[in-house]
N, C-alpha and C. Protein backbone atom coordinates (compact mmCIF):
# COMPACT_ATOMS: atom_id res chain seq x y z
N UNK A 1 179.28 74.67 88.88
CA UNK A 1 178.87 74.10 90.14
C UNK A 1 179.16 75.10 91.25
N UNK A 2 178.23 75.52 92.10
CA UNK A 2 178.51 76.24 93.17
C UNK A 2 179.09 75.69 94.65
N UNK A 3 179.69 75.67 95.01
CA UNK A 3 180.73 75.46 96.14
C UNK A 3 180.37 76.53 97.62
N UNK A 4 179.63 75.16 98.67
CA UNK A 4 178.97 76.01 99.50
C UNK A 4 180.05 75.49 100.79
N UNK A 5 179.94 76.98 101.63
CA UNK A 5 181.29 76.72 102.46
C UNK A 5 180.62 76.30 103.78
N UNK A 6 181.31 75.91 104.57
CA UNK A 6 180.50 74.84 105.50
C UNK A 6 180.16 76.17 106.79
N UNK A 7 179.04 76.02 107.63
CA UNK A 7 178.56 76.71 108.23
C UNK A 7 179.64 77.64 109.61
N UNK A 8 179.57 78.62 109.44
CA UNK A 8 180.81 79.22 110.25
C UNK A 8 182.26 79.30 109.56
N UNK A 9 182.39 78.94 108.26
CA UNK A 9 183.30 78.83 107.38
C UNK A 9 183.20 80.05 106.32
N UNK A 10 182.41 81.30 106.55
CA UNK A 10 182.36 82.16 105.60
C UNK A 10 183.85 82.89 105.09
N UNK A 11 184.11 83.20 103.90
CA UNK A 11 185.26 83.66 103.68
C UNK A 11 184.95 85.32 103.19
N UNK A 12 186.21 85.85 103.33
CA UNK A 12 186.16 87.28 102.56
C UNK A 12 187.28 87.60 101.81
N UNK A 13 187.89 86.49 101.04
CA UNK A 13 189.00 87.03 100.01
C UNK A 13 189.13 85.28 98.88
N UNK A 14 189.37 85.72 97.59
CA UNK A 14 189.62 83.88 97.38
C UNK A 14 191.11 84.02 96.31
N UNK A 15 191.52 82.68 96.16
CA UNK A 15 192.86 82.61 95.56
C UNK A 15 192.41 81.68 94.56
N UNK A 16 193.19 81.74 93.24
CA UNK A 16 192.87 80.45 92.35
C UNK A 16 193.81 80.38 91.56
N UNK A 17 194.58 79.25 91.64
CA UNK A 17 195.74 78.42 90.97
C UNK A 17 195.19 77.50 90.13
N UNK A 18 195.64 77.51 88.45
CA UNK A 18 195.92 76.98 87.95
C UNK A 18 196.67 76.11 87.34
N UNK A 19 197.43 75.05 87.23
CA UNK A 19 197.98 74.49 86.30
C UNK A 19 197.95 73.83 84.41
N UNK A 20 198.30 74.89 84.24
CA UNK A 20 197.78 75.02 82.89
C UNK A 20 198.69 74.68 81.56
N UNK A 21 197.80 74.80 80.09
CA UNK A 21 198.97 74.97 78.80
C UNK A 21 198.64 76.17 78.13
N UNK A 22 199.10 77.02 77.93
CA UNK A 22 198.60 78.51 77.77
C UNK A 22 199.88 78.71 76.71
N UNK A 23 200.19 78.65 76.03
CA UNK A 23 200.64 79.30 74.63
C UNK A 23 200.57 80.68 74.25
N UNK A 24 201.59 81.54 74.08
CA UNK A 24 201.62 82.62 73.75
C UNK A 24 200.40 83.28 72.89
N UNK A 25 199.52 82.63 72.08
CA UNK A 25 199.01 82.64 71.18
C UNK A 25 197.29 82.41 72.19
N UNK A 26 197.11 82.10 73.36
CA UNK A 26 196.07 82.23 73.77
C UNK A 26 195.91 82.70 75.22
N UNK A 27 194.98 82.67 75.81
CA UNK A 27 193.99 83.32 76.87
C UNK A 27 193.78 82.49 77.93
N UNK A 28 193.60 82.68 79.06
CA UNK A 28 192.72 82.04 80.25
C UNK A 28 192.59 82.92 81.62
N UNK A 29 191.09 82.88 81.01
CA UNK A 29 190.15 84.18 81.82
C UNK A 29 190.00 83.12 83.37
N UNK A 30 189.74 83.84 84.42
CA UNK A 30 189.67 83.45 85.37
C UNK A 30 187.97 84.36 86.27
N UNK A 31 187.51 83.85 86.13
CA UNK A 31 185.67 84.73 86.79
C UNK A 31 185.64 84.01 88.26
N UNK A 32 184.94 84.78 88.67
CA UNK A 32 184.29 84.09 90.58
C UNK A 32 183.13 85.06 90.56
N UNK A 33 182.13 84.02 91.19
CA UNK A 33 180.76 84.79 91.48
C UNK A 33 180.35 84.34 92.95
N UNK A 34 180.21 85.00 94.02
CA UNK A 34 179.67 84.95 95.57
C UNK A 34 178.49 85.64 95.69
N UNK A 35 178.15 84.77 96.85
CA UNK A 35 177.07 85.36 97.55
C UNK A 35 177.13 85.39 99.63
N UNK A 36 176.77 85.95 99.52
CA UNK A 36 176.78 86.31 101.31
C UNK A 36 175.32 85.22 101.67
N UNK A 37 175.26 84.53 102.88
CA UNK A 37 174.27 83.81 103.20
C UNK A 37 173.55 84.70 104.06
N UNK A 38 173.17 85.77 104.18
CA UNK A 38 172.95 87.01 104.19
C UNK A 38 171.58 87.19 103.17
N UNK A 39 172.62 87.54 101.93
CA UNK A 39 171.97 87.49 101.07
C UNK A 39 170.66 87.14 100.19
N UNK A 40 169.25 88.17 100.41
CA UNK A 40 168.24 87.01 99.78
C UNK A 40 168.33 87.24 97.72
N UNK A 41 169.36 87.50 96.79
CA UNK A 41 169.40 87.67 95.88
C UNK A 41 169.86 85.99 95.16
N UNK A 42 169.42 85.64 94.16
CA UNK A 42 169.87 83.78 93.78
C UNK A 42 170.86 84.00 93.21
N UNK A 43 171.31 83.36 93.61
CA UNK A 43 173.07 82.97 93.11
C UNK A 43 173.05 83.03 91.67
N UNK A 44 171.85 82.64 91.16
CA UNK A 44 171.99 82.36 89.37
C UNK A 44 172.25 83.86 89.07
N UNK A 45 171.33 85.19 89.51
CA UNK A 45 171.69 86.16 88.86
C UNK A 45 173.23 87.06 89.38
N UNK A 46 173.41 86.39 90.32
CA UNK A 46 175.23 87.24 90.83
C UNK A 46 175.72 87.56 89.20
N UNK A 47 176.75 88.48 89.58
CA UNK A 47 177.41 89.02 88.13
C UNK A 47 178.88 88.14 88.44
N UNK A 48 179.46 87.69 87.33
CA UNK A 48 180.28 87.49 87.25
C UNK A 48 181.56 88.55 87.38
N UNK A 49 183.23 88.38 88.68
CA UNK A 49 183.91 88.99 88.21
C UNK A 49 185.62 88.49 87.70
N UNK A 50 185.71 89.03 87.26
CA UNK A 50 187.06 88.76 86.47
C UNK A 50 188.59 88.59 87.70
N UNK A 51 188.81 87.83 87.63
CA UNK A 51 190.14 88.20 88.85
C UNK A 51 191.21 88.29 87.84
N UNK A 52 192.24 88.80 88.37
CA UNK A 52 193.64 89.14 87.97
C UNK A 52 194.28 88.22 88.09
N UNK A 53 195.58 87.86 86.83
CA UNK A 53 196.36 86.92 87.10
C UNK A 53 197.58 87.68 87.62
N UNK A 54 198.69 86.98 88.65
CA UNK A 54 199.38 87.25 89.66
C UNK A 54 200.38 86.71 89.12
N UNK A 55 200.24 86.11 88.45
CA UNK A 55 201.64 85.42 87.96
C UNK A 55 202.29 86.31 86.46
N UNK A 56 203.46 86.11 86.44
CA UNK A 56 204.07 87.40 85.59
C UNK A 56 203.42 87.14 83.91
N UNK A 57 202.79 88.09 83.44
CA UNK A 57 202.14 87.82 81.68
C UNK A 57 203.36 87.49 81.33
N UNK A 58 203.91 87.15 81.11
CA UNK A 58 205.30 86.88 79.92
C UNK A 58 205.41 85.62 79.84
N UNK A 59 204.68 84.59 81.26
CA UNK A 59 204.54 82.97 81.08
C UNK A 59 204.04 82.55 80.37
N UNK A 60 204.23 81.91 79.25
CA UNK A 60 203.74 81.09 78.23
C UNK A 60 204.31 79.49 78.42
N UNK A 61 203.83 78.47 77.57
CA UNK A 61 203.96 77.33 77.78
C UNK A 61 204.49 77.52 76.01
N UNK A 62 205.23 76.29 75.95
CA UNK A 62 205.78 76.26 74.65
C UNK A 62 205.05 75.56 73.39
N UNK A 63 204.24 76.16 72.77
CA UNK A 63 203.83 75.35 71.48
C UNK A 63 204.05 74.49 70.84
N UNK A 64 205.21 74.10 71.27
CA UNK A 64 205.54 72.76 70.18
C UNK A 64 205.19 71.61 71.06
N UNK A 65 205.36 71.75 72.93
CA UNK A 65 204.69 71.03 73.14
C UNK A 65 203.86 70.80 74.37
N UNK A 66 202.60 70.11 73.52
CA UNK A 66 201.15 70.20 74.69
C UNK A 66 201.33 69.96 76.05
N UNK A 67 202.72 69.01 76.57
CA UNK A 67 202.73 68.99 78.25
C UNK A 67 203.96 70.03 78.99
N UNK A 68 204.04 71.31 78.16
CA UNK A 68 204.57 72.23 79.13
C UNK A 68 203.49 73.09 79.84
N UNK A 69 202.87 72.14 80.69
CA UNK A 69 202.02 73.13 82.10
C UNK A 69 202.88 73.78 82.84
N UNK A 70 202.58 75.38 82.71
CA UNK A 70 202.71 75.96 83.63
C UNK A 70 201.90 76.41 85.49
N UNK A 71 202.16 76.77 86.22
CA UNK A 71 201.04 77.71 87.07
C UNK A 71 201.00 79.37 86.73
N UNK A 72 199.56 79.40 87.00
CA UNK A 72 199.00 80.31 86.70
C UNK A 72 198.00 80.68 88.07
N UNK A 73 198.39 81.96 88.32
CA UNK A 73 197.45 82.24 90.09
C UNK A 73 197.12 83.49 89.87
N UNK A 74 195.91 82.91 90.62
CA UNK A 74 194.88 84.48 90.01
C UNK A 74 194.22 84.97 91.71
N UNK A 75 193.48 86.67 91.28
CA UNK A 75 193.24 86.62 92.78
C UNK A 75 192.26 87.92 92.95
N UNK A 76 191.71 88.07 93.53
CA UNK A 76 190.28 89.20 93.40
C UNK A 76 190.89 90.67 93.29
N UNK A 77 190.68 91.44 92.31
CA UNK A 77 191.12 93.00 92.01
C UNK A 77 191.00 93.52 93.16
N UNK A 78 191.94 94.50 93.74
CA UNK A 78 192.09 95.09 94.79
C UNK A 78 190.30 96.12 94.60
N UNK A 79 190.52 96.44 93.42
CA UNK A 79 188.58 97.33 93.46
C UNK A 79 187.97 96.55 94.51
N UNK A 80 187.68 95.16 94.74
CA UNK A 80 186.84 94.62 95.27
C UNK A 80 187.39 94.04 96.55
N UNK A 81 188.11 94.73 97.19
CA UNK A 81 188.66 94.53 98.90
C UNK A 81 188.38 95.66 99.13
N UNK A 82 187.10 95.94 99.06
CA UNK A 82 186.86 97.10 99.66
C UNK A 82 186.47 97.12 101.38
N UNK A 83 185.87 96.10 101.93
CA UNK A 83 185.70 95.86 103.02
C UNK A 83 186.53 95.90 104.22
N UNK A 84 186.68 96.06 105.40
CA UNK A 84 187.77 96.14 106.24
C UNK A 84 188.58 95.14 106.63
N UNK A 85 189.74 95.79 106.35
CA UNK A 85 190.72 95.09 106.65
C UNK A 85 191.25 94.37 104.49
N UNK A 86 190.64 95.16 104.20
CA UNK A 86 190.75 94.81 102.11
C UNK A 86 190.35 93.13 102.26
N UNK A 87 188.98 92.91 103.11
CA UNK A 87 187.83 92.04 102.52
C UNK A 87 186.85 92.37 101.49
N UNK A 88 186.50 90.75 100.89
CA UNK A 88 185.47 90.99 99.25
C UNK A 88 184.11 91.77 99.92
N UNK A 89 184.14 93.23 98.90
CA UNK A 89 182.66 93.09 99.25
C UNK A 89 182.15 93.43 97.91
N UNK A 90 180.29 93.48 97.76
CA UNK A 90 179.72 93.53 97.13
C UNK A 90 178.68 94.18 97.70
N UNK A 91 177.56 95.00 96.32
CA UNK A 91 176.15 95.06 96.49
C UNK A 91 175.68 94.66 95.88
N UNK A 92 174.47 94.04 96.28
CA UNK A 92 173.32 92.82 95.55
C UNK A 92 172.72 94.29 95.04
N UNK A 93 171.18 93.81 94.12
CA UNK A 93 169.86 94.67 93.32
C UNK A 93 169.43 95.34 94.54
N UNK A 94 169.07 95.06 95.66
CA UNK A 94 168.54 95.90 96.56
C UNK A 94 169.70 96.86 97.09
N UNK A 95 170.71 97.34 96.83
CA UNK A 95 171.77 98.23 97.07
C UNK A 95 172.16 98.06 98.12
N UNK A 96 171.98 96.95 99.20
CA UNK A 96 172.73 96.21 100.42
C UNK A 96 173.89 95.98 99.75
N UNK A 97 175.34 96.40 100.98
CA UNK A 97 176.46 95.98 100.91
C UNK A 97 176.49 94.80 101.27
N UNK A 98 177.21 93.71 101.03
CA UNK A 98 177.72 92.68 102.23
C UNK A 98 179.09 92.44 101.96
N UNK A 99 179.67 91.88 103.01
CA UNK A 99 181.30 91.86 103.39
C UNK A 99 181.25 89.98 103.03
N UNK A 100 182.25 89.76 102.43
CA UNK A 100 182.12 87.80 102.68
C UNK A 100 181.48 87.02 101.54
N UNK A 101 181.64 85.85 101.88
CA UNK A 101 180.58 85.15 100.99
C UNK A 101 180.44 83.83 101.35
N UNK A 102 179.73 83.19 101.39
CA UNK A 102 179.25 81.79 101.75
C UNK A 102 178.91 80.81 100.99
N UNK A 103 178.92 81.50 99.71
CA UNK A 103 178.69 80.32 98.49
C UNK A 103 179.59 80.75 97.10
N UNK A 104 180.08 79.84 96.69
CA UNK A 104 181.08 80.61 95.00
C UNK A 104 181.10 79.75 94.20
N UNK A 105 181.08 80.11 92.91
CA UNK A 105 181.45 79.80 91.84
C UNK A 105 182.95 80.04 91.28
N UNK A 106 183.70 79.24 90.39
CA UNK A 106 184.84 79.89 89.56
C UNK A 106 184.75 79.62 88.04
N UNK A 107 184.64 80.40 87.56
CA UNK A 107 184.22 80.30 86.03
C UNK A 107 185.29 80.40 85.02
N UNK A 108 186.06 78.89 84.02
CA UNK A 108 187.41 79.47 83.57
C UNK A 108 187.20 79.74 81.75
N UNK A 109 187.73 80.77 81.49
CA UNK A 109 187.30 80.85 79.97
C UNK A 109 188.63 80.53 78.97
N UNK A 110 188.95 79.95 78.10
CA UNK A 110 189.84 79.93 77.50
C UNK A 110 189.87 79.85 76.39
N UNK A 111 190.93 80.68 75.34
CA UNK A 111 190.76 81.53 74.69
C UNK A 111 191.85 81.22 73.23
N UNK A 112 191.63 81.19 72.32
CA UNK A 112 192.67 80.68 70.92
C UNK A 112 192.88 81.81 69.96
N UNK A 113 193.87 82.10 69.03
CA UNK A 113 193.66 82.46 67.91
C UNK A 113 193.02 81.19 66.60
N UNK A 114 193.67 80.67 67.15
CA UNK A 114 193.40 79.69 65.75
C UNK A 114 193.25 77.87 66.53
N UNK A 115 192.50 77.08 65.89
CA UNK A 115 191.86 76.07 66.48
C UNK A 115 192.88 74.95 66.77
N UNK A 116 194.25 74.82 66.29
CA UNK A 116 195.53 74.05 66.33
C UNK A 116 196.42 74.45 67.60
N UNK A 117 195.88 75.49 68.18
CA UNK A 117 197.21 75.71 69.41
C UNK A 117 195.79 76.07 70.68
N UNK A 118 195.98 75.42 71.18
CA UNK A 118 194.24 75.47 72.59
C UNK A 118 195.38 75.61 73.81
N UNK A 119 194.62 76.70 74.60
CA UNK A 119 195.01 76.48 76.20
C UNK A 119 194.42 75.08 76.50
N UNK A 120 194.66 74.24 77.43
CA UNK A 120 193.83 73.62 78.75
C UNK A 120 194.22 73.68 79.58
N UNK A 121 193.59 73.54 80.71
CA UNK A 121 193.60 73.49 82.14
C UNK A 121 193.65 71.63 82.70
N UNK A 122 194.39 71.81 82.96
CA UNK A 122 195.03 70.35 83.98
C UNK A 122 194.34 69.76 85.49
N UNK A 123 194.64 71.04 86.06
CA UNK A 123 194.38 71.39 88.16
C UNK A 123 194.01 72.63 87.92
N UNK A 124 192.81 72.63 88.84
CA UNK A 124 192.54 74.02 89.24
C UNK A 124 192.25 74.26 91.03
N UNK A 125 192.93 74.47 91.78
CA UNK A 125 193.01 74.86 93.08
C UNK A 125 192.40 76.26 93.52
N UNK A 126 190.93 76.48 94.10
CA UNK A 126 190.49 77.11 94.85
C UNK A 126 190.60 77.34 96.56
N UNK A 127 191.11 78.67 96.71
CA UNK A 127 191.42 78.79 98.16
C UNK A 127 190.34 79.76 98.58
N UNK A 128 189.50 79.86 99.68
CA UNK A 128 188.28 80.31 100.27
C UNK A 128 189.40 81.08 101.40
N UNK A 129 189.50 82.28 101.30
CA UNK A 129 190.24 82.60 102.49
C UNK A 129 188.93 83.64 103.25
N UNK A 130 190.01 83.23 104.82
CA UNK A 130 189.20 84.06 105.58
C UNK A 130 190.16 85.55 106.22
N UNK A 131 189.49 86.37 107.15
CA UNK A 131 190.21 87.37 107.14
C UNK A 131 190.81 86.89 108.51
């Protein structure tokens, strides 16, 4: 579902907290895809990017049992504060920069070795920041 920010509400950086069960033994990818209202490229083809988790890798939740949620906070790779002041930017297919974004997605992937020990996700808290 895309998440459109209210008019004069454009952001240029985003935050995303999880509360999660993440087991040593698995994964949880964190993606965001924007667009600038700017922008005449469709949101469907934006590329997906990967944000970084912020919280220390060594957090795991305990396997034996399913309600040790931890948090988990993720947050856009410094690569992509390229803009001033280390705002999101991007270039669309027509090789236009834009600074910001006005519409987003967050895309969560999660990840197993084996089908008996599963991450899930509980809460997921998106922050739209501005500069």
């Amino acid at each position: 579902r895309t998440l459109t920010l209210a008019d004069g509400q454009d952001a240029e950086d985003i935050r995303v907290r999880l509360n999660a069960y993440k087991p040593s033994t698995t994964g949880i990818s964190v993606y965001y895809k924007i667009l600038n209202s700017e922008d005449s490229d469709a949101f469907a083809d934006r590329e997906w990017f990967l944000m970084n988790q912020t919280t220390v890798s060594t957090v795991f939740s305990s396997s034996e049992n399913e309600n040790d949620f931890k948090i988990f906070d993720f947050e856009v790779p410094a690569a992509n504060l390229s803009g001033p002041s280390n705002t999101i930017q991007y270039t669309n297919s027509q090789g236009v920069t834009f600074t910001g974004y006005k519409y987003l997605a967050i895309k969560i992937v999660l990840t197993a070795q084996s089908s008996g020990v599963v991450p899930k996700v509980d809460e997921m808290i998106t922050i739209a920041l501005q500069a």
